[in-house]
Protein backbone atom coordinates (compact mmCIF):
# COMPACT_ATOMS: atom_id res chain seq x y z
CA UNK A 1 50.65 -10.90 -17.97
CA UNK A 2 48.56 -7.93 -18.20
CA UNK A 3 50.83 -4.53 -17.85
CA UNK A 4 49.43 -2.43 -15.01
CA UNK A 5 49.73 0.97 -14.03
CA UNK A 6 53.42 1.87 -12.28
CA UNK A 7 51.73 3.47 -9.28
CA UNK A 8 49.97 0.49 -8.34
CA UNK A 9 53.06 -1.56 -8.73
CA UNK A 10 55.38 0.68 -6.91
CA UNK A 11 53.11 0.70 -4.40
CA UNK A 12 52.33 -3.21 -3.74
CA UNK A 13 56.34 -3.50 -3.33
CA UNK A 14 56.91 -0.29 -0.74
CA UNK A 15 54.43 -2.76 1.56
CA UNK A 16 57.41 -5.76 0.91
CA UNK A 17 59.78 -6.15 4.12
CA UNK A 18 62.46 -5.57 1.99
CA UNK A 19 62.22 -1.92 1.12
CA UNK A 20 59.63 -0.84 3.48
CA UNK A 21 62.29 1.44 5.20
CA UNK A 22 62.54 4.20 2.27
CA UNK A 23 61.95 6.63 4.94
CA UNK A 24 65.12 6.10 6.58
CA UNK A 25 63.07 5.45 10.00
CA UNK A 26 63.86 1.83 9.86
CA UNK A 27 66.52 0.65 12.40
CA UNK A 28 68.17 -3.07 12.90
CA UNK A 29 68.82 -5.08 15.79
CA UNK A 30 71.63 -7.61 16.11
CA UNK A 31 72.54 -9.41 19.48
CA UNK A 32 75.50 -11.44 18.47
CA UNK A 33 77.59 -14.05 19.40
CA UNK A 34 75.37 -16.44 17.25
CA UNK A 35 76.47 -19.22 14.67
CA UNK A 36 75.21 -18.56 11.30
CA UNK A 37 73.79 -22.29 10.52
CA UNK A 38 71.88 -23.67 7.11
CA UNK A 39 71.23 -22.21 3.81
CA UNK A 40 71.54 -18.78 2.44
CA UNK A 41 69.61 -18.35 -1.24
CA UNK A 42 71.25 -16.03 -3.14
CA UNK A 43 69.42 -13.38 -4.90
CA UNK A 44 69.28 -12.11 -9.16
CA UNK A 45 72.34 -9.72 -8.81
CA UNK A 46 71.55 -5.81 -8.41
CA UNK A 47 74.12 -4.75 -10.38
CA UNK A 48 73.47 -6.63 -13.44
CA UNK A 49 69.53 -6.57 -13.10
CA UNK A 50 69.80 -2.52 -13.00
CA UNK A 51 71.75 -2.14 -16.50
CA UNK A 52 69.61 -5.09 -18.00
CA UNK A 53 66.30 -3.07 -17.03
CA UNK A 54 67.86 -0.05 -19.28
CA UNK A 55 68.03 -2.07 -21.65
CA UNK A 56 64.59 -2.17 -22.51
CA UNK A 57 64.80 1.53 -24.18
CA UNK A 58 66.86 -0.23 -26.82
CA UNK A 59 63.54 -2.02 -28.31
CA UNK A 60 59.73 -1.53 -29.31
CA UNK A 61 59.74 -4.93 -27.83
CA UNK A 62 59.05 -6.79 -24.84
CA UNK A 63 62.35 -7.98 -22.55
CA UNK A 64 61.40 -10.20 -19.58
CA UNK A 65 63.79 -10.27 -16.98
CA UNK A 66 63.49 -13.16 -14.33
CA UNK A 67 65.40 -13.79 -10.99
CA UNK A 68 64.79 -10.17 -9.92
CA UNK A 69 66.20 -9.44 -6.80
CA UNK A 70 62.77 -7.23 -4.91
CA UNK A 71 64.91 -4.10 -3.78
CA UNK A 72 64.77 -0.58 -3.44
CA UNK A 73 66.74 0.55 -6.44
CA UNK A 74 64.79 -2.14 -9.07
CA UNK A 75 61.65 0.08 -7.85
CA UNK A 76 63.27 3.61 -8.15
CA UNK A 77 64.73 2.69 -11.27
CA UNK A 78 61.55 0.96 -12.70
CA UNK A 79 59.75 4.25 -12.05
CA UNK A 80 62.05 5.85 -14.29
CA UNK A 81 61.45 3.72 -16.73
CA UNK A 82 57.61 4.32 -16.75
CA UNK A 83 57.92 7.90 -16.76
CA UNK A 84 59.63 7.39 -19.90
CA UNK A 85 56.80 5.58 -21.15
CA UNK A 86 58.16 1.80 -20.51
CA UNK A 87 55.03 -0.49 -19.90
CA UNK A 88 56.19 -2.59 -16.67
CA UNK A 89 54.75 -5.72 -15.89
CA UNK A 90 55.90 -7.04 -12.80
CA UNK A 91 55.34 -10.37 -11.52
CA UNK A 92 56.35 -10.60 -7.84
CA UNK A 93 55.41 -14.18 -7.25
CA UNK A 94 58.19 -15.57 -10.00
CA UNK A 95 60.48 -12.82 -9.50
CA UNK A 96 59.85 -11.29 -13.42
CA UNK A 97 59.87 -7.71 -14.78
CA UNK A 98 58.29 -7.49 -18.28
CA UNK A 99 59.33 -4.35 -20.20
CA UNK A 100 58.44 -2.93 -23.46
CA UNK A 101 58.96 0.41 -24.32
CA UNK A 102 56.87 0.66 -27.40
CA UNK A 103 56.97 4.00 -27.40
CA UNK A 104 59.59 6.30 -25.58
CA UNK A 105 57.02 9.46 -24.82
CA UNK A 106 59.65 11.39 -22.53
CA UNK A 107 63.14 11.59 -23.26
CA UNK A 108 64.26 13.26 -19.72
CA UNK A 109 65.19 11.71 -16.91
CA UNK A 110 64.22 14.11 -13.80
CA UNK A 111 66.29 14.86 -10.76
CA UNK A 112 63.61 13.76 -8.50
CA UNK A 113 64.45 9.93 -9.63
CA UNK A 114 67.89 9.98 -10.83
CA UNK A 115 69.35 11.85 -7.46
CA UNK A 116 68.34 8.09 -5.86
CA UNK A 117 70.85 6.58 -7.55
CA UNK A 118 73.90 6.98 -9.78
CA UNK A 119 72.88 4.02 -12.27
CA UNK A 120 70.33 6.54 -13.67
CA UNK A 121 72.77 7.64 -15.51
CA UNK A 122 72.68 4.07 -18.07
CA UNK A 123 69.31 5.77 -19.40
CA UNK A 124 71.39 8.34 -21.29
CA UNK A 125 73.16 5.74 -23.90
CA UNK A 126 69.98 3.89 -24.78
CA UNK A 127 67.92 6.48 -25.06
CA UNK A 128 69.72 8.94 -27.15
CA UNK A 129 70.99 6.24 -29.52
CA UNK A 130 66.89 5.30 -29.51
CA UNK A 131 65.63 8.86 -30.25
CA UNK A 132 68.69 10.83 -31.20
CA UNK A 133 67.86 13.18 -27.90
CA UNK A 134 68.19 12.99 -24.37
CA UNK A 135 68.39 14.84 -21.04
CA UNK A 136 69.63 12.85 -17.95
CA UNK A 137 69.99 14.84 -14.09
CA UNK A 138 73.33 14.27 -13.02
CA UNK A 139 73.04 11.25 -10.86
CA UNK A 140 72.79 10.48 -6.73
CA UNK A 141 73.11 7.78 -4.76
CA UNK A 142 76.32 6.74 -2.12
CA UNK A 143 78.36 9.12 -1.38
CA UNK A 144 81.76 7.04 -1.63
CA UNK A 145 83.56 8.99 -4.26
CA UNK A 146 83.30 10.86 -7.44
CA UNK A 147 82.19 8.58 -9.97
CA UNK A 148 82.71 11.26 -12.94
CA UNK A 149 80.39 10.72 -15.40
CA UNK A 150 82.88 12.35 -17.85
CA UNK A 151 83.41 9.11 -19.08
CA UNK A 152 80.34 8.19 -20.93
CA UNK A 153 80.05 11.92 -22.07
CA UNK A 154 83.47 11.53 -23.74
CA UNK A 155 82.60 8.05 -25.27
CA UNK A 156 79.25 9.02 -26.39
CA UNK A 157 80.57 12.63 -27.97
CA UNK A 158 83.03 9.76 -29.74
CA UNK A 159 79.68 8.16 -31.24
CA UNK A 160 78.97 11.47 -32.54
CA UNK A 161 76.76 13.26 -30.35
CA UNK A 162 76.99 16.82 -29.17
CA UNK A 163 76.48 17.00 -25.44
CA UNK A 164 76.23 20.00 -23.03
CA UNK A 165 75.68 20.36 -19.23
CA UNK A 166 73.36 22.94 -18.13
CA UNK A 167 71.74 23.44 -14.30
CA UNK A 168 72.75 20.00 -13.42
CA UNK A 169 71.34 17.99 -16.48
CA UNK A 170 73.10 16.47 -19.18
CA UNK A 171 72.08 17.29 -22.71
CA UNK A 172 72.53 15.43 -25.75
CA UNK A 173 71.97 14.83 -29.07
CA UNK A 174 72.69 12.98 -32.27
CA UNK A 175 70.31 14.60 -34.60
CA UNK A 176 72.06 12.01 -37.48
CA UNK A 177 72.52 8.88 -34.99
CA UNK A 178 75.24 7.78 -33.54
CA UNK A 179 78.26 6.41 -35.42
CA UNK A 180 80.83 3.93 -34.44
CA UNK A 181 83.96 4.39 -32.99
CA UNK A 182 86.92 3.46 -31.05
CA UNK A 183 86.83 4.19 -27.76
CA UNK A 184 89.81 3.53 -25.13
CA UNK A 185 88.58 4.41 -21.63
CA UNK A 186 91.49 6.31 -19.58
CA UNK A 187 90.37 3.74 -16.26
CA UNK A 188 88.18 0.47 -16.15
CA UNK A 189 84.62 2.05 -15.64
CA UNK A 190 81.97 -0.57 -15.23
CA UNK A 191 79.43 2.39 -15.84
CA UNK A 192 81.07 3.83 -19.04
CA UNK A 193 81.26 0.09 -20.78
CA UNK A 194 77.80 -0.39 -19.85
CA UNK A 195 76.51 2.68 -21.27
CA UNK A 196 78.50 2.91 -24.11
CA UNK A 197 77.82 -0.82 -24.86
CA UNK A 198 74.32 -0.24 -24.95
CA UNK A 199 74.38 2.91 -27.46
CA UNK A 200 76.75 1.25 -29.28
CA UNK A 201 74.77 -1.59 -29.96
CA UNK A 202 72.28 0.24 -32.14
CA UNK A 203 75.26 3.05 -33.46
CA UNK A 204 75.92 2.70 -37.66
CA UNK A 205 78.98 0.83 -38.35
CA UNK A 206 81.18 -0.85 -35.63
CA UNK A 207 82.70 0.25 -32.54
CA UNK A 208 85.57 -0.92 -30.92
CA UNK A 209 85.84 -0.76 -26.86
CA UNK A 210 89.59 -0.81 -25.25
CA UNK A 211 90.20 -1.00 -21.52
CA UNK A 212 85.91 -2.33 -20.98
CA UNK A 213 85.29 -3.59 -17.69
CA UNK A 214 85.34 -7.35 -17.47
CA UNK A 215 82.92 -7.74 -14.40
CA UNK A 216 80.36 -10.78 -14.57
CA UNK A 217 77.81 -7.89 -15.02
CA UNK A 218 79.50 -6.90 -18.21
CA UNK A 219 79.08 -10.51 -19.52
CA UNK A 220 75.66 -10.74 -18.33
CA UNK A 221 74.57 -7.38 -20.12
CA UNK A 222 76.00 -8.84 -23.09
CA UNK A 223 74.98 -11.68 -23.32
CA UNK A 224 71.47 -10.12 -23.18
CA UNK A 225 71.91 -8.28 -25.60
CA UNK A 226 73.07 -10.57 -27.49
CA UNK A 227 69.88 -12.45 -27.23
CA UNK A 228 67.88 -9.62 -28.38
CA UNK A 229 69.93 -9.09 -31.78
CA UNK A 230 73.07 -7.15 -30.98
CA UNK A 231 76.18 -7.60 -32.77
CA UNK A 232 79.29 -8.13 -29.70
CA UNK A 233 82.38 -9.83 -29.90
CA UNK A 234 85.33 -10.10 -27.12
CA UNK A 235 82.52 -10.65 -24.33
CA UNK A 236 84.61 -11.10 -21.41
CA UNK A 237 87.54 -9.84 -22.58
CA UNK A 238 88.95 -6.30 -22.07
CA UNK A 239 88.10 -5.37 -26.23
CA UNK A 240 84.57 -5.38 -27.16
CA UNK A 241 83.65 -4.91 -31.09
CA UNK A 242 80.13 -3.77 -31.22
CA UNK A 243 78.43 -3.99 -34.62
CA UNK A 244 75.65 -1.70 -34.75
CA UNK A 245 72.05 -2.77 -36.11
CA UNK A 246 68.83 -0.80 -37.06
CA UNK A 247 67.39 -2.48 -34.47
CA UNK A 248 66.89 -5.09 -31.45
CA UNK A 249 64.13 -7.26 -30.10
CA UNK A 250 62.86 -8.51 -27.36
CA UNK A 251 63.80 -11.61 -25.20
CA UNK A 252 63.70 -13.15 -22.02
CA UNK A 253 67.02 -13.50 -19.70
CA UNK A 254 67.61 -15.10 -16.30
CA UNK A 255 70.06 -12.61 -13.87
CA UNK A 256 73.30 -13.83 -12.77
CA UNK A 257 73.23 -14.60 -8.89
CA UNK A 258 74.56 -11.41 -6.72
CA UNK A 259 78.22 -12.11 -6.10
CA UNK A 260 78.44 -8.69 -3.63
CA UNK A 261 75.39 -10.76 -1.70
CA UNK A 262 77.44 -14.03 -1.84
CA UNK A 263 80.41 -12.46 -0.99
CA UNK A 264 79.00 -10.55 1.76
CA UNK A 265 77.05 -13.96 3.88
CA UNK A 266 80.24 -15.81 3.00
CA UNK A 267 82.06 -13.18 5.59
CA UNK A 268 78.97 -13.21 7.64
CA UNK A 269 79.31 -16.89 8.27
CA UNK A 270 83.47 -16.72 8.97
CA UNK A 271 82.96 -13.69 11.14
CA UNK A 272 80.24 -16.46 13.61
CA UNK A 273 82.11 -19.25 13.57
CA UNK A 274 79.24 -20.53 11.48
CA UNK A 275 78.26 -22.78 8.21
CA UNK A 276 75.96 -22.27 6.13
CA UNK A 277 75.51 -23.00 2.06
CA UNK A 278 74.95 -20.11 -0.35
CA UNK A 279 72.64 -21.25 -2.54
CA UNK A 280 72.92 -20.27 -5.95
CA UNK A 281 76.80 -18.78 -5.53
CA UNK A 282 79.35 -19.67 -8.75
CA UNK A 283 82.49 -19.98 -7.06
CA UNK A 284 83.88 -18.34 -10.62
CA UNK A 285 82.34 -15.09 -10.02
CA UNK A 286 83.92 -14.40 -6.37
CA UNK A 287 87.46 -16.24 -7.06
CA UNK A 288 89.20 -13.25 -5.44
CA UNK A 289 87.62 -13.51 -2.24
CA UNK A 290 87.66 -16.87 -2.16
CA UNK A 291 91.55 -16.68 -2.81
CA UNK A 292 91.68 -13.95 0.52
CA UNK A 293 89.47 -15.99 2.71
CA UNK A 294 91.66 -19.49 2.32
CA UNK A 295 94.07 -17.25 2.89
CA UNK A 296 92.52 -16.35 6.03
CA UNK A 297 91.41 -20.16 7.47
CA UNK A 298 88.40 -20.05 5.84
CA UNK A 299 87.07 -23.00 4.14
CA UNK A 300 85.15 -22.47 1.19
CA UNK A 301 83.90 -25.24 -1.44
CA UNK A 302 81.38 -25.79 -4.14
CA UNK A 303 78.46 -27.78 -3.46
CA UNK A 304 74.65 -28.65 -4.12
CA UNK A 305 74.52 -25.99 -6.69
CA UNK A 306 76.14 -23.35 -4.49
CA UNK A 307 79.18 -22.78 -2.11
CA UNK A 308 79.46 -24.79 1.17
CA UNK A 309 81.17 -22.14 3.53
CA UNK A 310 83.02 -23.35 6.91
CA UNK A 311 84.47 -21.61 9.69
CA UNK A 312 88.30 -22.39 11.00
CA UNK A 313 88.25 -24.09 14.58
CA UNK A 314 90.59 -21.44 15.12
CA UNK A 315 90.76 -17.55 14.99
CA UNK A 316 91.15 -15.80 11.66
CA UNK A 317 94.30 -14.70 10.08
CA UNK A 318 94.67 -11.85 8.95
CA UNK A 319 94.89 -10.81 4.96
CA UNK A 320 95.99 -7.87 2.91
CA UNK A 321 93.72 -7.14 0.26
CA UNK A 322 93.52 -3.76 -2.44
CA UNK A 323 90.31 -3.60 -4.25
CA UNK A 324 90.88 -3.41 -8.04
CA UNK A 325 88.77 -4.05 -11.17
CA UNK A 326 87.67 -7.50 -11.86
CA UNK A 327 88.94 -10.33 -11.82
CA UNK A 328 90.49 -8.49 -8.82
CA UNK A 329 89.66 -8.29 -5.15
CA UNK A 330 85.68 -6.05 -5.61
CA UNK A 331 85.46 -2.57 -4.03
CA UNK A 332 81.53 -3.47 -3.06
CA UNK A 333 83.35 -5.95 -0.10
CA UNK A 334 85.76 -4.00 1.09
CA UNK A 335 83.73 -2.79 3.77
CA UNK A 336 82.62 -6.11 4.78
CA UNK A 337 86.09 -7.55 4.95
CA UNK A 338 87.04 -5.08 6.71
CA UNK A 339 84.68 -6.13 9.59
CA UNK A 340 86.23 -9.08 9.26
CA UNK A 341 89.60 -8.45 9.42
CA UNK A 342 88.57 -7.04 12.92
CA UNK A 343 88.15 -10.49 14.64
CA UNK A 344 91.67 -11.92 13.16
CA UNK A 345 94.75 -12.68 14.92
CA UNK A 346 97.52 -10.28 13.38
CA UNK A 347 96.82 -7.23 11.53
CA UNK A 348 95.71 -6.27 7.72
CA UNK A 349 96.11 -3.61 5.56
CA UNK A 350 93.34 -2.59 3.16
CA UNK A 351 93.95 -0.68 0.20
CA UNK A 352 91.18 1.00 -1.53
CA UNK A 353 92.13 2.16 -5.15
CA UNK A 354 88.76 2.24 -6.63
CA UNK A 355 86.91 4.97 -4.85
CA UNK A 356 88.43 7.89 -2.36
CA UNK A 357 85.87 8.03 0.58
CA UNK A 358 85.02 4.74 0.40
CA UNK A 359 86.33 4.44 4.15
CA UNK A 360 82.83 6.14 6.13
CA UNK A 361 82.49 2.61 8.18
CA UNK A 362 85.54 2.86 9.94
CA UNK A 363 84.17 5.25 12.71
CA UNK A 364 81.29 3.07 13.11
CA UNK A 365 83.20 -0.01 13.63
CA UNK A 366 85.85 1.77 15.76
CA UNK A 367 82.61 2.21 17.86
CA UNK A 368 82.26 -1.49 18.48
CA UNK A 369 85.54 -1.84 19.75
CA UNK A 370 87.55 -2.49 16.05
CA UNK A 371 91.24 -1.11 15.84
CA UNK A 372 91.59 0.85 12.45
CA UNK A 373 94.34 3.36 11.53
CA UNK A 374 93.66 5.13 8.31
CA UNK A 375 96.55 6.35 5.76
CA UNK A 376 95.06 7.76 2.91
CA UNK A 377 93.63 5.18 0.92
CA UNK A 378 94.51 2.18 3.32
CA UNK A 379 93.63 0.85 6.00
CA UNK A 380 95.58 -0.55 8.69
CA UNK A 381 93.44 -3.00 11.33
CA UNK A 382 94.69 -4.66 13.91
CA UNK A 383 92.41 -7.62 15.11
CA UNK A 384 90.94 -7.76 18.41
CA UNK A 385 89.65 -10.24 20.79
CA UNK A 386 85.85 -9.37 20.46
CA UNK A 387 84.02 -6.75 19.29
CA UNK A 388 81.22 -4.73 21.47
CA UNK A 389 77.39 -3.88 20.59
CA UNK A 390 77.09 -0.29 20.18
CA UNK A 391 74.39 1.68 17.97
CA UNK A 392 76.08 2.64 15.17
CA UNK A 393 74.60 4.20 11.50
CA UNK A 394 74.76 3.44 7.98
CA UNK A 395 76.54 5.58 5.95
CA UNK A 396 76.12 4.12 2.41
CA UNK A 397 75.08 0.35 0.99
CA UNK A 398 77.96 -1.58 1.36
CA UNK A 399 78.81 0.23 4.75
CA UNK A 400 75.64 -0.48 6.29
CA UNK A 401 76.22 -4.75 5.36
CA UNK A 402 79.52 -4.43 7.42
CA UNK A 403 77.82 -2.82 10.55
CA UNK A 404 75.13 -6.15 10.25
CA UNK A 405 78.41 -8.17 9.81
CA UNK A 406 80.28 -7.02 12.93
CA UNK A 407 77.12 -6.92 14.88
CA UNK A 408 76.70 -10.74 14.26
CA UNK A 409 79.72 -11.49 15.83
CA UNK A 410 79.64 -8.64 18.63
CA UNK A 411 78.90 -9.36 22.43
CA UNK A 412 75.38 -7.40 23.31
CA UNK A 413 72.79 -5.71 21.05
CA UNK A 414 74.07 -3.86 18.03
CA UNK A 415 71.49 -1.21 16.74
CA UNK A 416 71.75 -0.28 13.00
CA UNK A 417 70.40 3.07 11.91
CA UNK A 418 69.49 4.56 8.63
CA UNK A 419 69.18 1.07 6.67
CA UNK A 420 67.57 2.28 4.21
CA UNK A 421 70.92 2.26 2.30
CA UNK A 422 70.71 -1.45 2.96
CA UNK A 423 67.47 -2.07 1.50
CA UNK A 424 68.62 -0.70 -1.67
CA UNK A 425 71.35 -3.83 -2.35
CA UNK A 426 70.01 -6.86 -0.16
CA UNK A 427 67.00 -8.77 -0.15
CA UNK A 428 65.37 -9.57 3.11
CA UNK A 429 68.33 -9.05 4.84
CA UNK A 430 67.02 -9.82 8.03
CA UNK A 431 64.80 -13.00 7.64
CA UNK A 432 67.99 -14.88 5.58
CA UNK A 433 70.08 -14.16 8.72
CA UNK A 434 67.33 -15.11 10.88
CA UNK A 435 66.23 -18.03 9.08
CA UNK A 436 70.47 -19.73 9.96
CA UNK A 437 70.18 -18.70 13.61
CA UNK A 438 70.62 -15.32 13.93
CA UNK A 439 68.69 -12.76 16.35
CA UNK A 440 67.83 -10.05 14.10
CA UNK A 441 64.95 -8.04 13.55
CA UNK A 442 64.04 -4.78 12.05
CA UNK A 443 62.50 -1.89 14.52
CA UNK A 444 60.91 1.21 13.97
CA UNK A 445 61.51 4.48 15.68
């Protein structure tokens, strides 16, 4: 593959379906009361593919990444990359991103980019342990908590750097490298383990990680790095040892399949009455949800390299969940169950201990005829009958996904505004839903 200029490629993918609607304009229209029928392919997972781009600042080599989900935030965040003078190769047709930062020409990250979204903020680790300087905007993105960023600024002063925050940007540097350390995070950050991770993997000496997030992202992060000459022990576990070398290579690495996506068409399906396979689901990855939705009558199994799900004949039950750090029940489907939990018999209480305003969707779904009582950071819902079409807006990713959800299962036309949030975690949203029976399409206004 032949690397071509950034512009060109950032342009080819704003034409895609997928992430056409960066302009907010966008709308979606659901008229429900449809099965969801057939097979759902499961996209490269956002979450990991985002920290595995970073990556690529840790080498003067090349790093292929393949199963690529095509989304908003793998274009934002591969523009960052090229301003920092990362060659990107992208090859739409097989879903593959080749990176090699040969050079790093620019060690700031601008607020113009980063304010998109808060996983901007891995660029700080890699490059700074790279070029012993670095200044990174404080980060956008949803607006469903805090997400302090005090975290990696702690863990990275820890490596020995000297960091100061000035008009909104972070500054650091480690004029004599980083050094190793041992670092116990107050709180499971997925953020902080992957950033720290990442610096420490080219730190002098070894570093020791307690309390690291455990998520499959983690693992898959690792493992790359791993693959491109990195020194980590206690992958998986909550204690990573990170021995430091003088430097990585390159590599190629497949992404994990999105669990949040999985996850999210699994409820789709139980909220229709419907069933459909995920292709390309690991039942290991999702084994909280799975545990909640037995719970709940629905029927979920592996099968032809995916999960089979099923529908009860019945109505739902209703399930208590609190979101909590993996292996526990994920914060990213809260939302969606939450939709869910609408159609059962009986109620539910949600707990959300991960982020404090993580609760914007409940309005919207009151809209459509769902009965939720909030009480601080849970959720009490109370299921109903049916649910009603109503126009309704997005108010951040996840959010938007459970709007689609109850809109599925609603009676009349749903209308879904400002889904641009949603084209920044799923992948043709609208023709997988479409393609198992659903009447969806996306409008402009």
């Amino acid at each position: 593959m032949t690397p071509r200029d950034f512009d060109t490629i950032a342009e080819e993918s704003a034409s895609s379906a997928s992430i056409k609607a960066k302009s907010g304009m966008d709308r979606i229209s659901i008229k429900g009361g449809r099965k969801l029928q057939g097979v759902i392919p499961i996209s490269g997972a956002k979450n990991a593919a985002l920290p595995l781009m970073v990556a690529s600042l840790l080498t003067k080599e090349t790093l292929t990444l393949t199963n690529l989900p095509e989304l908003a935030d793998i274009v934002t965040l591969a523009e960052l990359l090229a301003q920092h003078g990362v060659s990107v190769d992208w090859d739409r047709a097989n879903g593959a991103i080749a990176f090699k930062a040969g050079k790093i020409n620019n060690t700031t990250a601008p607020y113009d980019l980063v304010r998109k979204m808060r996983a901007s903020i891995l660029v700080l680790g890699p490059i700074l342990a790279r070029k012993g300087l670095a200044t990174v905007s404080l980060p956008g993105g949803c607006a469903i908590g805090t997400r302090p960023v005090d975290l990696h600024l702690k863990a990275l002063e820890q490596l020995g750097a000297e960091i100061k925050l000035d008009k909104g940007y972070v500054h650091a540097k480690a004029p004599d490298g980083l050094h190793g350390a041992e670092i116990t995070f107050p709180f499971v950050s997925v953020g902080a383990t992957e950033n720290i991770m990442m610096a420490a993997a080219l730190a002098d000496g070894e570093s020791k990680l307690i309390n690291a997030a455990r998520e499959p992202e983690i693992i898959d992060l690792a493992n790359c790095l791993t693959t491109m000459g990195a020194k980590i022990h206690g992958i998986g576990s909550d204690t990573l040892i990170i021995r430091g070398v003088k430097a990585l290579g390159g590599g190629s690495h497949r992404v994990i399949p999105d669990r949040i996506e999985a996850g999210t068409y699994a409820m789709a399906v139980a909220a229709t009455g419907g069933n459909v396979l995920l292709k390309g689901a690991r039942m290991d990855h999702i084994g909280s949800l799975v545990e909640k939705l037995n719970e709940a009558g629905v029927k979920l199994s592996e099968a032809d390299g995916g999960i089979q799900v099923s529908s009860p004949n019945g109505r739902l039950v209703g399930v208590d969940v609190m979101t909590e750090p993996f292996p526990g029940f994920p914060t990213d489907l809260q939302a969606q169950f939450m939709a869910l939990m609408s159609l059962a018999d009986g109620a539910s209480m949600i707990t959300e201990s991960i982020f404090e305003n993580r609760f914007m969707h409940v309005p919207e779904l009151s809209r459509m005829g769902a009965n939720i009582n909030l009480h601080g950071g849970s959720a009490m819902v109370r299921g109903t009958t049916s649910l009603t079409g109503a126009p309704v807006m997005a108010t951040d990713l996840r959010a938007s996904v459970s709007l689609v959800i109850a809109g599925l299962a609603a009676e009349g036309e749903t209308i879904v505004s400002r889904v641009y949030h949603l084209d920044r975690g799923y992948e043709r949203v609208e023709e997988k839903l479409a393609e198992c029976g659903a009447e969806i399409k996306r409008i402009g206004e």
